[in-house]
PDB file of N, CA and C in Angstrom:
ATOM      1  N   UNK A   1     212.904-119.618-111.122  1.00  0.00           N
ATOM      2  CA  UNK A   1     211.833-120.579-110.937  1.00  0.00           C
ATOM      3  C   UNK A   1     211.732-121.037-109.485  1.00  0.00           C
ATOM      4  N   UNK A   2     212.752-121.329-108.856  1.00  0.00           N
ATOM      5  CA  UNK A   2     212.836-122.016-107.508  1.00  0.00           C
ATOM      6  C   UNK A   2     212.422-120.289-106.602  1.00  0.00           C
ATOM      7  N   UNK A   3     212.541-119.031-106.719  1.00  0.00           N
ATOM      8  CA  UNK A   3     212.191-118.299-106.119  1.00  0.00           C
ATOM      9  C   UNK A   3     210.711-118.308-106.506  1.00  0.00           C
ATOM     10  N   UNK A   4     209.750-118.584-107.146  1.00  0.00           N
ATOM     11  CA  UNK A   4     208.302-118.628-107.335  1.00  0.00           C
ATOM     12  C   UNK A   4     208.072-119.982-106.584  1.00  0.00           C
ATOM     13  N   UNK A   5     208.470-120.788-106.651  1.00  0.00           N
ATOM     14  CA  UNK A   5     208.193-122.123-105.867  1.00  0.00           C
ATOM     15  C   UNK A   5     208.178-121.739-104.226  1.00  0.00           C
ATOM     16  N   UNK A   6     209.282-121.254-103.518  1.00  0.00           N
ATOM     17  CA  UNK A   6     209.208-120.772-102.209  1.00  0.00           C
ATOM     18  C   UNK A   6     208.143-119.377-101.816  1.00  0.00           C
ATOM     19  N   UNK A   7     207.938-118.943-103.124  1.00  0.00           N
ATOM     20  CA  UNK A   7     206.712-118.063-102.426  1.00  0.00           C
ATOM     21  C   UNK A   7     205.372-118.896-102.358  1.00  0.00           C
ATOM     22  N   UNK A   8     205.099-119.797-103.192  1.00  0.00           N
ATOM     23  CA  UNK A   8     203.956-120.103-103.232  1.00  0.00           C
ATOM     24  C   UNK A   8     204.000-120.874-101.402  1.00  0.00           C
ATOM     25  N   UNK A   9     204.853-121.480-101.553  1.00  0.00           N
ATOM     26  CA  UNK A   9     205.238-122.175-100.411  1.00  0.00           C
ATOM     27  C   UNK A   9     204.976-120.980 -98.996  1.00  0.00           C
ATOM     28  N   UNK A  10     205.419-120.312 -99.096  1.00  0.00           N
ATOM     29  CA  UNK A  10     204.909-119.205 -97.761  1.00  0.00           C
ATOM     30  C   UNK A  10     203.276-119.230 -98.011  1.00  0.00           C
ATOM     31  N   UNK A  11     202.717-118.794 -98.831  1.00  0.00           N
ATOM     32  CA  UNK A  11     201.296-118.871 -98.993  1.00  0.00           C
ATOM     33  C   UNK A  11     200.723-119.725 -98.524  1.00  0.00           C
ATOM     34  N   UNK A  12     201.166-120.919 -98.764  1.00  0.00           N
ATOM     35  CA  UNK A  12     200.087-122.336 -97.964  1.00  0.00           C
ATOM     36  C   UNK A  12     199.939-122.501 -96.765  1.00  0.00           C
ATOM     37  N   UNK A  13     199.219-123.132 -96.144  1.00  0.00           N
ATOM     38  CA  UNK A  13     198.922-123.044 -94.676  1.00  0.00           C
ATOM     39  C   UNK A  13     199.939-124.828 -94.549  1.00  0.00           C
ATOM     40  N   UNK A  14     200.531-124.586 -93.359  1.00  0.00           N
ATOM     41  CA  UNK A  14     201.134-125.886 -93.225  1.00  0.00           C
ATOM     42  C   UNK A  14     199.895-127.451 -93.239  1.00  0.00           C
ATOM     43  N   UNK A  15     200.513-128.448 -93.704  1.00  0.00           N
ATOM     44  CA  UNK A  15     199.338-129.935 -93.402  1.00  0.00           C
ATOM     45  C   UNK A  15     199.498-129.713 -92.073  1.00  0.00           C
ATOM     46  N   UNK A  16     200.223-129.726 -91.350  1.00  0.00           N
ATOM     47  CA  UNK A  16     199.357-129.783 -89.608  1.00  0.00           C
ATOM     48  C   UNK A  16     198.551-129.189 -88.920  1.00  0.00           C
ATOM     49  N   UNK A  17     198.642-127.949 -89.690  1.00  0.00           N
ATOM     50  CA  UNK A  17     197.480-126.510 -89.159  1.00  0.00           C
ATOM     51  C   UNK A  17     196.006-127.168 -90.050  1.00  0.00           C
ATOM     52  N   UNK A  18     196.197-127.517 -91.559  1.00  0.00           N
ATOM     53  CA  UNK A  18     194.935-128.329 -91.849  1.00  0.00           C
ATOM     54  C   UNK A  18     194.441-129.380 -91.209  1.00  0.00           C
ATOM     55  N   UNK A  19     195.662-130.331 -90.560  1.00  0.00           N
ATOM     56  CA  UNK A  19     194.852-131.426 -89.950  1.00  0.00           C
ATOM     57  C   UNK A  19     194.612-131.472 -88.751  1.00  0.00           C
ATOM     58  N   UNK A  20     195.489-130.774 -88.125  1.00  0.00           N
ATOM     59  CA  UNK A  20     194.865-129.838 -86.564  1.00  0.00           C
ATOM     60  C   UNK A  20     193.054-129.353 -86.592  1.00  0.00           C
ATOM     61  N   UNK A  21     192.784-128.698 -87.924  1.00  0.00           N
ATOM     62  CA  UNK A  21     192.085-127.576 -87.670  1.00  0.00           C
ATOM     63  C   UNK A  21     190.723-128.956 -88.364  1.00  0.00           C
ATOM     64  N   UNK A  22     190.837-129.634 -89.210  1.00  0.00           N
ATOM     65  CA  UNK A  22     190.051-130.750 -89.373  1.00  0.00           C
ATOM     66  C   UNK A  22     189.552-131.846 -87.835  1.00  0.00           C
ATOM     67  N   UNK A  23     190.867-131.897 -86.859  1.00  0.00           N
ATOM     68  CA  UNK A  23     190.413-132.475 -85.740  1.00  0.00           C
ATOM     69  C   UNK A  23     189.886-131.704 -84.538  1.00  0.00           C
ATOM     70  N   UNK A  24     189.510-130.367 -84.960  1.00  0.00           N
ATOM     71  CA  UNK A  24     188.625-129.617 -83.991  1.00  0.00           C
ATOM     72  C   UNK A  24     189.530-128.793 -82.828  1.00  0.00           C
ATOM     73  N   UNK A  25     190.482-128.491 -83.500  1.00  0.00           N
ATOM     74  CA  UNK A  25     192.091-127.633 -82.638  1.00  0.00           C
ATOM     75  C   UNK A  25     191.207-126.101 -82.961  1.00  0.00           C
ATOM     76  N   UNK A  26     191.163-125.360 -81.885  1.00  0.00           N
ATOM     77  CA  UNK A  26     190.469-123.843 -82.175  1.00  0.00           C
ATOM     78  C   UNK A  26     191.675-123.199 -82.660  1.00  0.00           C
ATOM     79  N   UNK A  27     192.534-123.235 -82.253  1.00  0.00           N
ATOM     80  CA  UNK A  27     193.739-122.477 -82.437  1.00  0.00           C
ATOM     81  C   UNK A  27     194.345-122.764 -83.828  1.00  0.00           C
ATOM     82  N   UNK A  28     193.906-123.935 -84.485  1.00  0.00           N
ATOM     83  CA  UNK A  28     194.654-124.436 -85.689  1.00  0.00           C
ATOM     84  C   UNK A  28     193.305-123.954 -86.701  1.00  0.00           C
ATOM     85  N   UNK A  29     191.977-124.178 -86.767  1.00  0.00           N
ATOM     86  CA  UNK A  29     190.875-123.571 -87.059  1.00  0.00           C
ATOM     87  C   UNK A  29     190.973-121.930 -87.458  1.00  0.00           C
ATOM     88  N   UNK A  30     191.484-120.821 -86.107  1.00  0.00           N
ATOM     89  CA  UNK A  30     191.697-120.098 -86.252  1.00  0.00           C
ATOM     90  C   UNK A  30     193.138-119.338 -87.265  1.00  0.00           C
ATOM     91  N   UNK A  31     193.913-120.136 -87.107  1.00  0.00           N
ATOM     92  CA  UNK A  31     195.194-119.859 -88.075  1.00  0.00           C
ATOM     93  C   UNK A  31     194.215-119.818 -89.855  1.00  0.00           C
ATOM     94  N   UNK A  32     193.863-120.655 -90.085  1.00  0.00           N
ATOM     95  CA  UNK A  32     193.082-120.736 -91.230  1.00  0.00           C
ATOM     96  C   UNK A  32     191.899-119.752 -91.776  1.00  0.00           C
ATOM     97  N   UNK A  33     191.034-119.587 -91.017  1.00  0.00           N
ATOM     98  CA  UNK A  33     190.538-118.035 -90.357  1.00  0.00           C
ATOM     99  C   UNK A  33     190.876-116.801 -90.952  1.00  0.00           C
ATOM    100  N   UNK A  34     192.138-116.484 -90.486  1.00  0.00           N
ATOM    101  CA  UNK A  34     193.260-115.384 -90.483  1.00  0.00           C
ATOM    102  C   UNK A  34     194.107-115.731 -91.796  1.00  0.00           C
ATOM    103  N   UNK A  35     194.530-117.104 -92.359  1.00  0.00           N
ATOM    104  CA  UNK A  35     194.874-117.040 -93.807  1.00  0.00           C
ATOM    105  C   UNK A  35     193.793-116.577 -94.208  1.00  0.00           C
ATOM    106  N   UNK A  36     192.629-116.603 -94.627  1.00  0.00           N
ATOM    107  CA  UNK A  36     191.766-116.522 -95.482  1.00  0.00           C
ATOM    108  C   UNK A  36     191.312-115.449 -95.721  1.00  0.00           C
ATOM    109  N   UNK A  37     191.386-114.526 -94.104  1.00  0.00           N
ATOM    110  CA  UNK A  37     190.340-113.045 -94.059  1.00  0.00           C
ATOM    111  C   UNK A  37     190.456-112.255 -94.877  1.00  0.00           C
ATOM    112  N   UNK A  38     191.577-111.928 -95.931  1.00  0.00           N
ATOM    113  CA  UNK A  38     191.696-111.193 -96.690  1.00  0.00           C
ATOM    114  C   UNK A  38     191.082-111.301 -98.207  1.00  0.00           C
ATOM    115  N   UNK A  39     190.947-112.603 -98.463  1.00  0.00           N
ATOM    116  CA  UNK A  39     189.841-113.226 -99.314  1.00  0.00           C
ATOM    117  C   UNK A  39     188.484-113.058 -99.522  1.00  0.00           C
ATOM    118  N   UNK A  40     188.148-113.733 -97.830  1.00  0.00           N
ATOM    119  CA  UNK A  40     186.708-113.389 -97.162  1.00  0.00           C
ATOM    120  C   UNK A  40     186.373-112.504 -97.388  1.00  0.00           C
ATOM    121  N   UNK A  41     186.804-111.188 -96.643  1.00  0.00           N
ATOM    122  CA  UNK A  41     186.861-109.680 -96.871  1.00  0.00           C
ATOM    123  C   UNK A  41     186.214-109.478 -98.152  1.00  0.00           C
ATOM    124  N   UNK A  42     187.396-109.686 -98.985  1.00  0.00           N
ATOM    125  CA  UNK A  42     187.347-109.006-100.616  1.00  0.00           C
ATOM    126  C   UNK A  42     186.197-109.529-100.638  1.00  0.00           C
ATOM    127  N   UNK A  43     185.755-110.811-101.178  1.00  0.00           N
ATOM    128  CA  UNK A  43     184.181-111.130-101.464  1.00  0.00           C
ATOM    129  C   UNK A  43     183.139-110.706-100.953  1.00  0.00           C
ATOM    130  N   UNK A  44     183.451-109.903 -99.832  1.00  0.00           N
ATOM    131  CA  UNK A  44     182.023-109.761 -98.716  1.00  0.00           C
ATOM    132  C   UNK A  44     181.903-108.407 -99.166  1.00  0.00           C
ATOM    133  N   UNK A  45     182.693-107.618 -99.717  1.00  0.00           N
ATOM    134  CA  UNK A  45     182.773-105.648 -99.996  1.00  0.00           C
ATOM    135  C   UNK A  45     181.601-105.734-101.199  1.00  0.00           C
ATOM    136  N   UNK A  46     180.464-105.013-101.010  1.00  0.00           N
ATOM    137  CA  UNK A  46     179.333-104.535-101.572  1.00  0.00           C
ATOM    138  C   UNK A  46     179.896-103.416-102.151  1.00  0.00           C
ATOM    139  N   UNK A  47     178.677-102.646-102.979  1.00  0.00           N
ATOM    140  CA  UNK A  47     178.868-101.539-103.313  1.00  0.00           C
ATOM    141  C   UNK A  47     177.488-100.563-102.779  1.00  0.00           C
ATOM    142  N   UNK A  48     177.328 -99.340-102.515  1.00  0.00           N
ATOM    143  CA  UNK A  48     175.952 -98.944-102.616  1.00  0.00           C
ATOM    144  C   UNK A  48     175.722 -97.562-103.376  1.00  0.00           C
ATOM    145  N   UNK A  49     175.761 -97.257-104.636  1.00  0.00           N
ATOM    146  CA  UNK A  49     176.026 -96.144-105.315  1.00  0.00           C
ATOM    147  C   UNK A  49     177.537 -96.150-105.370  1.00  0.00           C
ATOM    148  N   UNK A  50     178.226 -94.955-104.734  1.00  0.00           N
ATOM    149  CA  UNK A  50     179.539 -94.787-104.836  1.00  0.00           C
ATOM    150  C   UNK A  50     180.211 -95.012-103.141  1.00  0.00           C
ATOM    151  N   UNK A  51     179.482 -95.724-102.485  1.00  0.00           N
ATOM    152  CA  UNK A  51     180.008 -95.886-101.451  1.00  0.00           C
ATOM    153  C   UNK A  51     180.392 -97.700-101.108  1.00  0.00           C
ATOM    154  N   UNK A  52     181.535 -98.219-100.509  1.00  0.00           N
ATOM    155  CA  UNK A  52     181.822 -99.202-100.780  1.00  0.00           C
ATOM    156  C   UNK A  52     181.572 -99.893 -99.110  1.00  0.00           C
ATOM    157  N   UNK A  53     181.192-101.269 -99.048  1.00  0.00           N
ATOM    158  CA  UNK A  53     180.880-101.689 -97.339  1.00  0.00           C
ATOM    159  C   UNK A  53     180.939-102.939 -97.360  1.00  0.00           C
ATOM    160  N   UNK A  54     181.441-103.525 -96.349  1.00  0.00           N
ATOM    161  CA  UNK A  54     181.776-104.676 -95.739  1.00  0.00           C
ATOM    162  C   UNK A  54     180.059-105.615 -95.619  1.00  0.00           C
ATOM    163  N   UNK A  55     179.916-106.199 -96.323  1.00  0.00           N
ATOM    164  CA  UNK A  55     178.948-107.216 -95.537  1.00  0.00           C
ATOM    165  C   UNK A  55     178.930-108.406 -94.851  1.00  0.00           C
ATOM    166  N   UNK A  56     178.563-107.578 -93.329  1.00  0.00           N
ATOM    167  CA  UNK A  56     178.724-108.812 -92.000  1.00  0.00           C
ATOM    168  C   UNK A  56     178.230-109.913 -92.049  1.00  0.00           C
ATOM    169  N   UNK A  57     176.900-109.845 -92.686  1.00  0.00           N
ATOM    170  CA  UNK A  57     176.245-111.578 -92.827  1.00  0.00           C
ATOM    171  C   UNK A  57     176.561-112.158 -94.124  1.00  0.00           C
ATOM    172  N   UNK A  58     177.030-111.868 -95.464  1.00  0.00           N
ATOM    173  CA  UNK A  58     178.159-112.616 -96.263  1.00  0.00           C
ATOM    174  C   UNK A  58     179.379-112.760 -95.153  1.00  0.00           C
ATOM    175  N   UNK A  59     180.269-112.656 -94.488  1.00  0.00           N
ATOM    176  CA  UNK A  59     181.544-111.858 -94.443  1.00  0.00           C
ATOM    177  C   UNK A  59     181.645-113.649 -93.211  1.00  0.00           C
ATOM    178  N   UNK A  60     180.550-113.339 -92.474  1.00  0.00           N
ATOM    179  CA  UNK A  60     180.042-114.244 -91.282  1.00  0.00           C
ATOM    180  C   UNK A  60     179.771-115.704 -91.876  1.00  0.00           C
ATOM    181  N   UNK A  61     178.558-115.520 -93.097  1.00  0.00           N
ATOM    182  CA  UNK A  61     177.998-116.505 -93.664  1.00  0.00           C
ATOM    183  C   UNK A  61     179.361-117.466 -94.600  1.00  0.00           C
ATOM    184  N   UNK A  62     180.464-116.648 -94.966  1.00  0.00           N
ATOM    185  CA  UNK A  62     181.412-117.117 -95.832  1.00  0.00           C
ATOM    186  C   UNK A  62     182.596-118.112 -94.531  1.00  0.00           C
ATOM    187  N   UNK A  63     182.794-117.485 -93.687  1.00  0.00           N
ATOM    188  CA  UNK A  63     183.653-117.687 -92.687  1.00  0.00           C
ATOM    189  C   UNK A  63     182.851-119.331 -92.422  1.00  0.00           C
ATOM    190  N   UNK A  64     181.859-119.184 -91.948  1.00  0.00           N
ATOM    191  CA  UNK A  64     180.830-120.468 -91.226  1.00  0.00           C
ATOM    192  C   UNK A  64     181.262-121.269 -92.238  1.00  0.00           C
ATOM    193  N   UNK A  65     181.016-121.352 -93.229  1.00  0.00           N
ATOM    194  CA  UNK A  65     181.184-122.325 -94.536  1.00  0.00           C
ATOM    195  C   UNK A  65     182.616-122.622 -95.214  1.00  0.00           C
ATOM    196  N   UNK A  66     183.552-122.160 -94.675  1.00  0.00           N
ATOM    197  CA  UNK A  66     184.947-122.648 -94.284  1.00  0.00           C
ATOM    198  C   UNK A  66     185.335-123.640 -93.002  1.00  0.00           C
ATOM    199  N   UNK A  67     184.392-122.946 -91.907  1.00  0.00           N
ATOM    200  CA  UNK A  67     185.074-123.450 -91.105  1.00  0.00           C
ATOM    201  C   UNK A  67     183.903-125.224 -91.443  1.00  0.00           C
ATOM    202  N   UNK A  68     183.019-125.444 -91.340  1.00  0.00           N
ATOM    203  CA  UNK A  68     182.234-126.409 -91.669  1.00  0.00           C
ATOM    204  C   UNK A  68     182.923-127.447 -92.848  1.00  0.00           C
ATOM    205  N   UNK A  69     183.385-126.670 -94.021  1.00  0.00           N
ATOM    206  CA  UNK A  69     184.272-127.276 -95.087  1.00  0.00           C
ATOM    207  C   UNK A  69     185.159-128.067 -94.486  1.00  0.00           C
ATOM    208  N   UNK A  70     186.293-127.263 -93.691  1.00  0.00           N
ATOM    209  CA  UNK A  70     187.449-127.535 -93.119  1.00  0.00           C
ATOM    210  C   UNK A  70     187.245-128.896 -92.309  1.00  0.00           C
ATOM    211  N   UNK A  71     185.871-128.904 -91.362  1.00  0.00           N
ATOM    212  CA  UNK A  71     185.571-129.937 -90.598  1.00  0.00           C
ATOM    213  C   UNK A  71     185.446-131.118 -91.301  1.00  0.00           C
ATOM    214  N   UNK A  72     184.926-131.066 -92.457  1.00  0.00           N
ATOM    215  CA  UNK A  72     184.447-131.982 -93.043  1.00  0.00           C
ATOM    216  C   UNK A  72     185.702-133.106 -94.167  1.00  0.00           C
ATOM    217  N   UNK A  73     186.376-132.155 -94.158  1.00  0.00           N
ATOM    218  CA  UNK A  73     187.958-132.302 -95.228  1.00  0.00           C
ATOM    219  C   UNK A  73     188.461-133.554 -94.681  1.00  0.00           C
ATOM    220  N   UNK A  74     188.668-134.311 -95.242  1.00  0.00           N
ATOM    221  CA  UNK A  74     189.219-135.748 -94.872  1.00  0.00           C
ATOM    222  C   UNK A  74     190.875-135.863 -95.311  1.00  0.00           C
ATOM    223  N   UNK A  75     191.568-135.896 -94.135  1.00  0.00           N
ATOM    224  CA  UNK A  75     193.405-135.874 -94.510  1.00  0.00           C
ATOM    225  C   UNK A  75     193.587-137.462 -94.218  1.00  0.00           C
ATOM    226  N   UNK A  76     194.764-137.802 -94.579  1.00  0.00           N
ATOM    227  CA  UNK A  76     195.435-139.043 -94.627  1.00  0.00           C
ATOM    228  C   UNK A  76     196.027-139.515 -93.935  1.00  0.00           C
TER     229      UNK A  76
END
């Protein structure tokens, strides 16, 4: 049990990189960014017949609306 607890724990982004990245830190913004891209990514992959593709304006449009979220996130 305590080994599922420390993974989840690697997964999270530290509270200072959130409240960094809430007070307009690019570098703490960007850490969050880079957690996420693999998420982003997945949601943004279209299909077109049997060929599979990245879409830049989801991919862009999803990113913007994190980082805007993030701004808006009120910490304690």
């Amino acid at each position: 049990m305590q080994k599922d607890s420390r993974k989840n724990e690697e997964r999270l982004l530290p509270f200072e990189t959130i409240k960094a990245a809430t007070e307009g830190d690019v570098d703490a913004m960007d850490k969050i960014l880079k957690h996420y891209k693999p998420y982003i990514v997945k949601l943004s992959i279209r299909t077109d017949g049997d060929k599979s593709y990245i879409d830049e304006d989801l991919r862009e449009h999803l990113e913007a609306k994190l980082i805007a979220k993030t701004l808006e996130f009120e910490t304690a």
